[in-house]
Protein backbone atom coordinates (compact mmCIF):
# COMPACT_ATOMS: atom_id res chain seq x y z
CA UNK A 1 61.47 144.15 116.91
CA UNK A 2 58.30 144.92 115.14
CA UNK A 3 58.61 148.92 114.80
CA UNK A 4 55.25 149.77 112.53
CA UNK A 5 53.11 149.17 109.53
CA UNK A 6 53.00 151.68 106.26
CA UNK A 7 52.45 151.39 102.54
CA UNK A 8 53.89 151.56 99.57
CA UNK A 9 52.77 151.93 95.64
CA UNK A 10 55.01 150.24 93.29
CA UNK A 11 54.84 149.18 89.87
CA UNK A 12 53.78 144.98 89.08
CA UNK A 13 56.24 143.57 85.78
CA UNK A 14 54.37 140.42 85.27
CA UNK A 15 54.15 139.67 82.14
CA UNK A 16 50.98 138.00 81.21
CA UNK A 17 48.89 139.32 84.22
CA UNK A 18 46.31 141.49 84.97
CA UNK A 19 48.17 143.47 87.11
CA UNK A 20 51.32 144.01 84.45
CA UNK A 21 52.79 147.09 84.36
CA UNK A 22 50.24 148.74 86.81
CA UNK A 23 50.95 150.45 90.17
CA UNK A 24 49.59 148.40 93.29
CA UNK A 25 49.32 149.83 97.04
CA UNK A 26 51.09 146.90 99.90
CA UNK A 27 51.71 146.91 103.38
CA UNK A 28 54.84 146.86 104.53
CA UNK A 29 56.55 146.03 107.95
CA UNK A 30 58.72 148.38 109.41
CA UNK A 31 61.82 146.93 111.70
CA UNK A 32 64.02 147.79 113.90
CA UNK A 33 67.00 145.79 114.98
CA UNK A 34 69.87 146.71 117.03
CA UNK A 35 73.15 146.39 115.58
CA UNK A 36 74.65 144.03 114.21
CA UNK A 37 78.33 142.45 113.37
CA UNK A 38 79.06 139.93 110.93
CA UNK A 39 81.15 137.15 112.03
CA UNK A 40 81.38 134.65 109.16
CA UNK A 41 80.67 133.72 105.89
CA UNK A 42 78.96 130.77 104.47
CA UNK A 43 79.46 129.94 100.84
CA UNK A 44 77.03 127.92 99.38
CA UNK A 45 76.86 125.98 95.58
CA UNK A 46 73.78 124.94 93.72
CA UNK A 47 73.44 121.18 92.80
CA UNK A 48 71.12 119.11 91.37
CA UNK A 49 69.88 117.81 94.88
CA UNK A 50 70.05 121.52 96.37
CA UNK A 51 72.42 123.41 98.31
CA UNK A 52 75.90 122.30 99.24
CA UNK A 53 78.50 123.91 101.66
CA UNK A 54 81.43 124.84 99.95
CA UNK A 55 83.03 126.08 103.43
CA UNK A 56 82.62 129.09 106.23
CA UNK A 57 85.30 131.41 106.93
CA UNK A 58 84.84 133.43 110.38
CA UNK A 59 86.09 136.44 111.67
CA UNK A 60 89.31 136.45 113.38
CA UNK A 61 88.40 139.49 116.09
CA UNK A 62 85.21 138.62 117.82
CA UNK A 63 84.25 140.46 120.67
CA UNK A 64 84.22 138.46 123.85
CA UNK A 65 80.32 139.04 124.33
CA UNK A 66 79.89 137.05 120.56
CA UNK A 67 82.69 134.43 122.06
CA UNK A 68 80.18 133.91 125.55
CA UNK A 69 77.11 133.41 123.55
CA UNK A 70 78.23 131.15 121.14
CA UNK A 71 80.24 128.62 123.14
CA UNK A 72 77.33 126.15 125.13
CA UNK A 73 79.76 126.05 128.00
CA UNK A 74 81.31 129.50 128.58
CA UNK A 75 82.35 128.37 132.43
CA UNK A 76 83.77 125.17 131.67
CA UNK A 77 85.79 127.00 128.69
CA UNK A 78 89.49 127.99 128.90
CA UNK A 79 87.93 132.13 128.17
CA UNK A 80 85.40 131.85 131.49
């Protein structure tokens, strides 16, 4: 959810540019999310062709809510 807009000044390192090593004014989005859990992780290597999975490990304690939103079926499930 889209909170607000601000500003910031912060210092360019660009070596070779105009703008090296000067201070430039951006906007900047300000969010707001409610909270979050993580649930898994996804571990990822870098190959010539891209990204591979190397595997995803998930969390043993979900809450039920995560459990009903994930499955596509949550009536026709053993849980519902």
């Amino acid at each position: 959810f889209k909170a607000g807009m601000t500003h910031i000044v912060r210092d360019v390192e660009r070596p070779g540019s105009k703008m090296n090593k000067k201070e430039v004014v951006e906007a900047v989005t300000i969010l707001e999310t409610p909270p979050m859990a993580v649930v898994g992780v996804t571990a990822y290597r870098e190959t010539p062709v891209g990204l591979k999975c190397l595997g995803t490990v998930w969390a043993h304690h979900v809450s039920t809510e995560f459990r009903r939103r994930y499955y596509k079926n949550w009536k026709g499930s053993k849980q519902g």
